[in-house]
Protein backbone atom coordinates (compact mmCIF):
# COMPACT_ATOMS: atom_id res chain seq x y z
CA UNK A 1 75.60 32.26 -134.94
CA UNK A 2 72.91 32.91 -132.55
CA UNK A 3 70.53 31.15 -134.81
CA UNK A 4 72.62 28.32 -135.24
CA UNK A 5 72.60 27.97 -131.14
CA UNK A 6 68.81 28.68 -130.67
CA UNK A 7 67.98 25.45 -133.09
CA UNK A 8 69.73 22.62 -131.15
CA UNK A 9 68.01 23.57 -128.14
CA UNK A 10 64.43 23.98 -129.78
CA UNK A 11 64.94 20.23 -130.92
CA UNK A 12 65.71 19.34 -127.31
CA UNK A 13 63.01 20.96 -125.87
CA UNK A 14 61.06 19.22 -128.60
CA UNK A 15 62.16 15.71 -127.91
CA UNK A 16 61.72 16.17 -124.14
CA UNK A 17 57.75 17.42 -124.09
CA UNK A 18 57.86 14.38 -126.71
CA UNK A 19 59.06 11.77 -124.02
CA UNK A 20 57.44 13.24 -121.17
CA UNK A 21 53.95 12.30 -123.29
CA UNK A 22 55.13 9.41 -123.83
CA UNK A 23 55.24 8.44 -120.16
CA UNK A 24 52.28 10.17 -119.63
CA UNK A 25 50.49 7.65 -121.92
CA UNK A 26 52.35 4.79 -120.02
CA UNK A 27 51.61 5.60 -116.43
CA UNK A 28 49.61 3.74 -113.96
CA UNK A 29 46.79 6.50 -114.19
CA UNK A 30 46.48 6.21 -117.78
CA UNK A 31 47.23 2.28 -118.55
CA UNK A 32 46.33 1.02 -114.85
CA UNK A 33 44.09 -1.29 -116.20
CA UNK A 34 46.57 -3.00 -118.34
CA UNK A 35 49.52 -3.25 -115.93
CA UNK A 36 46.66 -4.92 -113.56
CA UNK A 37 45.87 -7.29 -116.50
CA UNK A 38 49.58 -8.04 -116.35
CA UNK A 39 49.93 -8.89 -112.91
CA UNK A 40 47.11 -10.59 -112.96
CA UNK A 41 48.20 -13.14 -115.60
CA UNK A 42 51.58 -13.50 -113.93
CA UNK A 43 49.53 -14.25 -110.54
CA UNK A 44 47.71 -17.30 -111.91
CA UNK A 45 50.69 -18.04 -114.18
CA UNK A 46 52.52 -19.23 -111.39
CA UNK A 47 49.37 -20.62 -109.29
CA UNK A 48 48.00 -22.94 -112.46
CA UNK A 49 51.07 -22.63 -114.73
CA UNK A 50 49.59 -25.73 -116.43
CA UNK A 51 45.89 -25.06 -117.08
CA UNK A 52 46.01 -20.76 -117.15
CA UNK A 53 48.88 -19.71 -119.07
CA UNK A 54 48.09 -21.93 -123.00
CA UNK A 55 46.01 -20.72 -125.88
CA UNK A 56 43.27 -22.49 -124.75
CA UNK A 57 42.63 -20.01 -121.57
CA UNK A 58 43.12 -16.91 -123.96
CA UNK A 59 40.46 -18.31 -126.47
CA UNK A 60 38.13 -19.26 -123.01
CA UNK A 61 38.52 -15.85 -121.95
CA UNK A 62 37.55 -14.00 -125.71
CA UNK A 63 34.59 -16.30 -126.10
CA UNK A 64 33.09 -16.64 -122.54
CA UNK A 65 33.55 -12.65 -122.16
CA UNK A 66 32.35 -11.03 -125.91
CA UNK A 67 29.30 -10.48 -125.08
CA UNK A 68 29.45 -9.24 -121.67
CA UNK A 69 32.54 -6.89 -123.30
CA UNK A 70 28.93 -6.11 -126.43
CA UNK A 71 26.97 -5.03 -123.18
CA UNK A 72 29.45 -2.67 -121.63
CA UNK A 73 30.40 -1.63 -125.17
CA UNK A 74 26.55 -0.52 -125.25
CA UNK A 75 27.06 1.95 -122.04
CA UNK A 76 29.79 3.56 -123.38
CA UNK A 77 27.56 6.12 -125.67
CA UNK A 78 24.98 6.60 -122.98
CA UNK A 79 27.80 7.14 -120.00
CA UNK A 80 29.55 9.23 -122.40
CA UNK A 81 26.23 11.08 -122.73
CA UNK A 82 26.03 11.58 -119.38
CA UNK A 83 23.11 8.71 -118.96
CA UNK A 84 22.67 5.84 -116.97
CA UNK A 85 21.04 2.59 -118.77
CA UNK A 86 20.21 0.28 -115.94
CA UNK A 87 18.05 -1.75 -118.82
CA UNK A 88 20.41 -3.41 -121.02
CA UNK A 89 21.35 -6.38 -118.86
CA UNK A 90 17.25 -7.17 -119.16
CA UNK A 91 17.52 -6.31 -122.36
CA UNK A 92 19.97 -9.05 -123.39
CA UNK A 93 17.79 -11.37 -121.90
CA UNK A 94 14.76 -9.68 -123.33
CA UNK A 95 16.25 -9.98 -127.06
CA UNK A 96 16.99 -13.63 -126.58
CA UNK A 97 14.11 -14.91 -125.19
CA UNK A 98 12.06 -13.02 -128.20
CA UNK A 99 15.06 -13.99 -131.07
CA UNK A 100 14.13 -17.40 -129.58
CA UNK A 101 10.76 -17.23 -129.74
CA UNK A 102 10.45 -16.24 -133.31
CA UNK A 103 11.71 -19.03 -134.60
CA UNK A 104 10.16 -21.82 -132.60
CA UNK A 105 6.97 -20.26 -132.22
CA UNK A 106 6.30 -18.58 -135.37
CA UNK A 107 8.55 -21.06 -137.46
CA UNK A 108 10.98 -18.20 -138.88
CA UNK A 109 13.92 -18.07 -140.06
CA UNK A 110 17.58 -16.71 -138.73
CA UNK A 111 17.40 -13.57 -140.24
CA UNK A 112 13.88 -12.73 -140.02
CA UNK A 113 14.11 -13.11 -136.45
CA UNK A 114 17.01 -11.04 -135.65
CA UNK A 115 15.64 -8.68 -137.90
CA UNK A 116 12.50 -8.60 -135.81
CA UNK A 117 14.46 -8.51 -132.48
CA UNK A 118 16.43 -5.72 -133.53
CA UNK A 119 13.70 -3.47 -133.99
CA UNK A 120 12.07 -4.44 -130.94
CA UNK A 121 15.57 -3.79 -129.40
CA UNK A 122 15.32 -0.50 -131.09
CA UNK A 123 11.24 0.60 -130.11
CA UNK A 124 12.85 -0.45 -126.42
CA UNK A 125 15.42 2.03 -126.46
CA UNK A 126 12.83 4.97 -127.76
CA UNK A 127 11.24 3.85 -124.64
CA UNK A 128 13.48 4.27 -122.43
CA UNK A 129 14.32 7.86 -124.14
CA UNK A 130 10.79 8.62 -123.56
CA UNK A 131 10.69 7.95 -120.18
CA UNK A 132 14.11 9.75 -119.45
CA UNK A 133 14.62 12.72 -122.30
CA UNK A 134 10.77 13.71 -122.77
CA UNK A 135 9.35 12.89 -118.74
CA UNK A 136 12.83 13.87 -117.59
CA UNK A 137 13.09 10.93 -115.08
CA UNK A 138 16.44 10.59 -113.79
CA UNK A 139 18.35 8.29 -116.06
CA UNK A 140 19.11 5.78 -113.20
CA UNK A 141 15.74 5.57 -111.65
CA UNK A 142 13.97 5.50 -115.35
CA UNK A 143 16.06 2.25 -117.11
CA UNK A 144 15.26 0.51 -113.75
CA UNK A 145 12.18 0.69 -114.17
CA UNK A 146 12.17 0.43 -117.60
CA UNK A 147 14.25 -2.66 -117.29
CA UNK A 148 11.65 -4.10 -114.56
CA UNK A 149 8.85 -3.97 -117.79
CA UNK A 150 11.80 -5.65 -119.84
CA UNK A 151 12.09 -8.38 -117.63
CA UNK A 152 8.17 -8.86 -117.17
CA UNK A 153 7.97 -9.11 -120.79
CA UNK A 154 10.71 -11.54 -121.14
CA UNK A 155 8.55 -13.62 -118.51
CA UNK A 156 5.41 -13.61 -120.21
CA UNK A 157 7.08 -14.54 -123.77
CA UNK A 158 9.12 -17.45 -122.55
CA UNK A 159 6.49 -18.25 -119.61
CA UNK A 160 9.32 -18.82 -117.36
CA UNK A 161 10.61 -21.80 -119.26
CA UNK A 162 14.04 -22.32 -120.92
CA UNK A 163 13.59 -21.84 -124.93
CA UNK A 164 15.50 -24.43 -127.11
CA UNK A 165 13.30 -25.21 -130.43
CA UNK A 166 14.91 -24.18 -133.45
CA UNK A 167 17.76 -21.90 -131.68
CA UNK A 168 19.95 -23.63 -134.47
CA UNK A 169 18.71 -21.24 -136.73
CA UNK A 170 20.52 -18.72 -135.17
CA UNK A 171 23.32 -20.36 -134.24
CA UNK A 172 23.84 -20.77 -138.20
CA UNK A 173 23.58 -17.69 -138.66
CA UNK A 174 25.25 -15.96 -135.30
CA UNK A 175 27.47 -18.54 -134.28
CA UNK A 176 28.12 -21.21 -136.13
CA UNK A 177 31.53 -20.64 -137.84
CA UNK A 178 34.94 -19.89 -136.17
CA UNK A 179 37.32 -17.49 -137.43
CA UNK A 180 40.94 -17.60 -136.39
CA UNK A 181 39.76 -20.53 -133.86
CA UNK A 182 37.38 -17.80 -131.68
CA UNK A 183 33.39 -17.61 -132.55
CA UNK A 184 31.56 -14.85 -134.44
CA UNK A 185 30.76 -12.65 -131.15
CA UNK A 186 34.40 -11.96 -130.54
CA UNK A 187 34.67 -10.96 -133.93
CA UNK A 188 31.65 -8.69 -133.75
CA UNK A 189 33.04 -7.24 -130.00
CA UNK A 190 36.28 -6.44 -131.62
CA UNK A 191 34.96 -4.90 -134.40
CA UNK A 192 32.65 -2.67 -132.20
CA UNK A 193 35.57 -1.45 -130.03
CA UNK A 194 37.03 -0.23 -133.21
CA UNK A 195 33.80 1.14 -134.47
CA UNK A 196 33.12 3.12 -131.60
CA UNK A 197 36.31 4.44 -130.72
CA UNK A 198 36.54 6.19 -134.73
CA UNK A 199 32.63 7.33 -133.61
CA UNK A 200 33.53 9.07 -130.14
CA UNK A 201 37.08 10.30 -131.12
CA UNK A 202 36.69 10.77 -135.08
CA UNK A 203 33.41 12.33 -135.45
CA UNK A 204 31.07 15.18 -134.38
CA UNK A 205 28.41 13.32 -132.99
CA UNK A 206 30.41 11.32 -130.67
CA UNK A 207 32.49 14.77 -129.56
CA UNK A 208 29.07 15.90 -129.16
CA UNK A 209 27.62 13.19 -126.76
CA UNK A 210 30.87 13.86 -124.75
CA UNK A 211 30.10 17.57 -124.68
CA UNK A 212 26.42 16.46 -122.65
CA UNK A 213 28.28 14.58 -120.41
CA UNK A 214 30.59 16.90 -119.02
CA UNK A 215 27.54 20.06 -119.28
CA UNK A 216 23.94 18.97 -121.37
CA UNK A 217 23.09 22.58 -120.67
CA UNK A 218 25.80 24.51 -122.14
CA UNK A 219 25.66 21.99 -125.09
CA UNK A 220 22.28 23.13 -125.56
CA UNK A 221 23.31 26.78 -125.28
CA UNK A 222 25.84 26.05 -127.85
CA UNK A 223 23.35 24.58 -130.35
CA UNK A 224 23.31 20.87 -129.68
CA UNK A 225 20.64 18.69 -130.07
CA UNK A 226 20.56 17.69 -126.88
CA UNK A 227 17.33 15.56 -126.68
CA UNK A 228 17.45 13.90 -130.12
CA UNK A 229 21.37 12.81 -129.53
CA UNK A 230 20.20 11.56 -125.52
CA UNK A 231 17.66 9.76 -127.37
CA UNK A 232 20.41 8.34 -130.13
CA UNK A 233 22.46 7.27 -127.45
CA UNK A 234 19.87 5.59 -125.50
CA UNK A 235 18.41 3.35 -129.00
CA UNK A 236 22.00 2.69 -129.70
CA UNK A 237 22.10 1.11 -126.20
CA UNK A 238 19.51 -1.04 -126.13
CA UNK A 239 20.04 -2.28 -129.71
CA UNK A 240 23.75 -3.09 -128.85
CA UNK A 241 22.83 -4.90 -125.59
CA UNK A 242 20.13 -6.87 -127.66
CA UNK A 243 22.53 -8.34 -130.31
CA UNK A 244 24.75 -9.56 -127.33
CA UNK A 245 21.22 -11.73 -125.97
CA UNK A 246 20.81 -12.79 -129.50
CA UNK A 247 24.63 -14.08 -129.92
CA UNK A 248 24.68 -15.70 -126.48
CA UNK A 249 21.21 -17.16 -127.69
CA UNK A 250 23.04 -18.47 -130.77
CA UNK A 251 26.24 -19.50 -129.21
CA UNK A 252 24.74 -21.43 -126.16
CA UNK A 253 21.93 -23.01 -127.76
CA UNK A 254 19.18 -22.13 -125.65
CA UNK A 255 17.54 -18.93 -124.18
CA UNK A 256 16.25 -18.69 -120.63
CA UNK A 257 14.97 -15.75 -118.84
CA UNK A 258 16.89 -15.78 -116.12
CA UNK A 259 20.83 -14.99 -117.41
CA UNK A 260 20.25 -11.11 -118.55
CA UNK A 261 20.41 -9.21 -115.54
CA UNK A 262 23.69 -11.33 -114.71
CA UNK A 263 25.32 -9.48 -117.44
CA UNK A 264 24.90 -5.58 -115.55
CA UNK A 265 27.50 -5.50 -112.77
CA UNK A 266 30.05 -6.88 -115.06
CA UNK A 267 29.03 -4.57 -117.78
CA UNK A 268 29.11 -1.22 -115.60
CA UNK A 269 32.41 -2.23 -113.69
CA UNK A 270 34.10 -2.44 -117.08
CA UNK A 271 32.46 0.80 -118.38
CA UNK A 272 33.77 2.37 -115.09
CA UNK A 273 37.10 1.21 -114.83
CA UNK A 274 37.79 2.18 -118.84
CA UNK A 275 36.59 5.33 -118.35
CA UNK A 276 39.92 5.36 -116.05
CA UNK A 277 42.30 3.96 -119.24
CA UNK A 278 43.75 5.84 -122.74
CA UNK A 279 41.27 8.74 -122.22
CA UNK A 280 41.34 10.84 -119.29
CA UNK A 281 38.24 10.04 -117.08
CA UNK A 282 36.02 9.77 -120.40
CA UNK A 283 34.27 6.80 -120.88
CA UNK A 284 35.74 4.91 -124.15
CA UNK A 285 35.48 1.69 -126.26
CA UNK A 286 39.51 0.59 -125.67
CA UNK A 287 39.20 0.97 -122.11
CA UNK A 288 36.44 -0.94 -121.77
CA UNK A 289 37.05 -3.66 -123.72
CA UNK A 290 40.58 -3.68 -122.13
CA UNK A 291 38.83 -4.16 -118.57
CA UNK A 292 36.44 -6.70 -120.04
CA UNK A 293 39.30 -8.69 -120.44
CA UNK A 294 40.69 -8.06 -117.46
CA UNK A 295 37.78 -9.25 -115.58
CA UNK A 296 37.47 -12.18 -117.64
CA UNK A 297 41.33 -13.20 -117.04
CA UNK A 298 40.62 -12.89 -113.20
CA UNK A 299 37.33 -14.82 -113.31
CA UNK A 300 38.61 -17.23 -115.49
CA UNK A 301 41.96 -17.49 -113.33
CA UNK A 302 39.88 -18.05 -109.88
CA UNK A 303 38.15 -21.03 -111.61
CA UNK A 304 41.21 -22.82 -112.57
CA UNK A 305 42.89 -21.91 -109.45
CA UNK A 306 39.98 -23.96 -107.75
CA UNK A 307 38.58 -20.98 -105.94
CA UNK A 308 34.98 -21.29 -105.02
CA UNK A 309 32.51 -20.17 -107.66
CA UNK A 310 31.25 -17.31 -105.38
CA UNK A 311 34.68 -15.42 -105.53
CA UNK A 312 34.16 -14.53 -109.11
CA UNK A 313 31.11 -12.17 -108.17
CA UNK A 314 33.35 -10.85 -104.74
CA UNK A 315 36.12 -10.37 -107.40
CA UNK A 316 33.77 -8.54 -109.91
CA UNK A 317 32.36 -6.11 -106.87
CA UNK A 318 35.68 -5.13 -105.94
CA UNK A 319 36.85 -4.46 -109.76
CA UNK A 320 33.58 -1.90 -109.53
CA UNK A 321 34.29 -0.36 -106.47
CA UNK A 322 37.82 0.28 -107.34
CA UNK A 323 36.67 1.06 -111.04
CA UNK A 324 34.50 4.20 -109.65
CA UNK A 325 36.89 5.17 -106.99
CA UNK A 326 39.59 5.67 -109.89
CA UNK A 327 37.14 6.89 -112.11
CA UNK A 328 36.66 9.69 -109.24
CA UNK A 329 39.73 10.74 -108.75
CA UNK A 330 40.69 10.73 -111.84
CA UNK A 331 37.84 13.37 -112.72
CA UNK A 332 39.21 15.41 -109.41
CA UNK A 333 42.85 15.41 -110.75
């Protein structure tokens, strides 16, 4: 009999801790981003109910916003690592200048130049692991300065001018189909998100770069490679961040020197603010690609509300500021 009574209140207890994680997971601390997404779209809903809320705003927002979603994708190792890469908004613009440059300069092909730009993407990023895993510079104060020789480089290959010449090779290969009516970068930003949240949450590498971010020594107590997966994180960076200059090369048409750095503050106030969504304080793919949209909704919402174009940048420096704030309470709670 007493068995009999003991069994019916197991399964209660059971179904209770079951729908108390269940509003864990729904709560404003763990899904904040997403219920601000929400209101967000309700707030220009009603302002521009006419231009903001169709299919053509959602497909604006996926395609103007993948590759600034590809360059806070590539923090996400790095942050996770317990790095900062100030380099990869230079880098984007690095990557397309070269990309660019290969094929009006040299007369190559598509492929051949990406291939080329990826591995200059890639001798970049064991640059900047040289500079911050072997001469120890802080992380921070290293990619800027890294990023400053980025930049200088990215002068003296496009000479300051605007690169156009035989971009449509790219483009045919990078951006030149559609598929479900949104271009090839979406696809490829989508894609990451998935590929990187099965890396960092599926695998022992990824549980490994978190492990250095919350303690690099006691990972390297522990046995962890500590070094050669700071210096994984920080090629993986820089060669993410470089195929996000090549598709905005591709999908714009031109490359000029000037647009990379644009792509930072956007970049780290999404990595910030997802490392507030799904995942406790870690920084993670979802989240940021969740606040990537977010940002873009709100940018995209000020324009068609007629705001002036300098709100979108005051609108992007608050998202940051309240992006770290969260971030740092979160980590306190």
């Amino acid at each position: 009999m007493s068995d009999l009574a003991v069994e019916p209140v197991a399964a209660d207890e059971k179904t209770a801790r079951s729908a108390r994680s269940g509003l864990a997971r729904l709560s404003f601390r763990n899904v904040g981003a997403v219920y601000v997404w929400l209101a967000i779209i309700v707030l220009f809903g009603v302002l521009s109910p006419d231009s903001f809320l169709t299919a053509d705003t959602a497909r604006t927002v996926l395609n103007n916003y993948s590759v600034t979603g590809l360059v806070a994708l590539s923090l996400v190792i790095p942050m996770a690592a317990g790095l900062f890469d100030a380099s990869v908004g230079n880098m984007v613009g690095l990557a397309g200048i070269f990309s660019a440059y290969a094929v009006a300069t040299w007369d190559l092909g598509g492929g051949t130049a990406i291939l080329l730009t990826l591995v200059l993407c890639a001798l970049c990023g064991l640059f900047n692991g040289f500079v911050v895993v072997v001469l120890r510079v802080h992380s921070l104060i290293g990619t800027l300065a890294t990023g400053s020789l980025f930049l200088a480089l990215t002068l003296a290959i496009s000479k300051e001018q605007s690169i156009t010449q035989n971009v449509g090779r790219l483009r045919s290969v990078l951006a030149g189909h559609y598929v479900l009516t949104v271009t090839i970068p979406v696809i490829v930003f989508l894609a990451l998100t998935v590929v990187l949240t099965v890396v960092m949450d599926r695998t022992t590498v990824g549980r490994s770069w978190y492990a250095l971010g919350f303690d690099a020594e006691v990972g390297r107590l522990v046995g962890l490679r500590v070094r050669s997966l700071q210096m994984t994180a920080l090629v993986i960076a820089a060669v993410i961040s470089g195929v996000a200059g090549m598709l905005l090369t591709a999908r714009i048409g031109s490359a000029s020197p000037a647009v990379g750095p644009s792509y930072l503050l956007p970049a780290f106030a999404a990595v910030f603010l997802g490392a507030t969504q799904f995942r406790g304080g870690r920084f993670n793919a979802p989240g940021t690609a969740v606040a990537v949209l977010m940002i873009g909704t709100g940018t995209i919402g000020l324009s068609l509300a007629g705001a002036p174009t300098w709100s979108s940048q005051v609108f992007q420096g608050v998202v940051l500021i309240a992006a770290i704030a969260l971030s740092s309470f979160g980590r306190r709670g």
